[in-house]
Protein backbone atom coordinates (compact mmCIF):
# COMPACT_ATOMS: atom_id res chain seq x y z
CA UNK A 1 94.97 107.35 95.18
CA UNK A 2 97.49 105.47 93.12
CA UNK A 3 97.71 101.82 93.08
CA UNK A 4 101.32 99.82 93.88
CA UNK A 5 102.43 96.97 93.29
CA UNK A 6 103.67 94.94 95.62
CA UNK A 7 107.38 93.83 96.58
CA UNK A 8 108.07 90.09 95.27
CA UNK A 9 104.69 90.06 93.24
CA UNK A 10 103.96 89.82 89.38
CA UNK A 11 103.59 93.43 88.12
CA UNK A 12 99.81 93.58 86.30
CA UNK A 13 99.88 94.15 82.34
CA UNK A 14 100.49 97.33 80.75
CA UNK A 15 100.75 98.58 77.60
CA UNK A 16 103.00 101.74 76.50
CA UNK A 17 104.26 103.81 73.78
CA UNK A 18 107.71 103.38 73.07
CA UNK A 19 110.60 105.33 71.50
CA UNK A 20 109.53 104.56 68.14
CA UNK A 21 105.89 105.01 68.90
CA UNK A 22 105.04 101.40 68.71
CA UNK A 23 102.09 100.35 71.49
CA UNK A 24 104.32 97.45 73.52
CA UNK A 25 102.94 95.19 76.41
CA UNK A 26 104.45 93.92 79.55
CA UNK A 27 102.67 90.80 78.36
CA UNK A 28 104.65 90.36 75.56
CA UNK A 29 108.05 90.00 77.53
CA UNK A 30 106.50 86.91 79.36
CA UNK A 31 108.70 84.40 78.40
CA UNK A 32 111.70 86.31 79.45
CA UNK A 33 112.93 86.00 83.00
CA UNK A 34 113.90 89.29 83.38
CA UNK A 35 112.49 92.99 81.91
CA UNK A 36 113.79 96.13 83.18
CA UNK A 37 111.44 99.38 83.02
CA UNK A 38 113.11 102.70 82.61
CA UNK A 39 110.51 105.33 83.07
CA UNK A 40 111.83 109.30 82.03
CA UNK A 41 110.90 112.10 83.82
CA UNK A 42 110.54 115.10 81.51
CA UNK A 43 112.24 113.24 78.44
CA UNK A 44 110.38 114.32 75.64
């Protein structure tokens, strides 16, 4: 079972690799009023 988040609610922290291979967290955009995720199927 997966978990969702919820329409209209604050998405929970995560933390990912990205393109440079650097560990980022949602946390650390907190201050920003808007982040866009992009997530790549099958880009590798």
């Amino acid at each position: 079972m997966s978990n969702r988040v919820e329409l209209n609610q604050p998405a929970p922290d995560f933390t990912l690799t990205d393109f440079k291979g650097q560990q980022v967290c949602l946390s650390d955009f907190q201050e920003r009023q808007n982040v866009l995720l992009v997530f790549n199927r099958g880009f590798f």
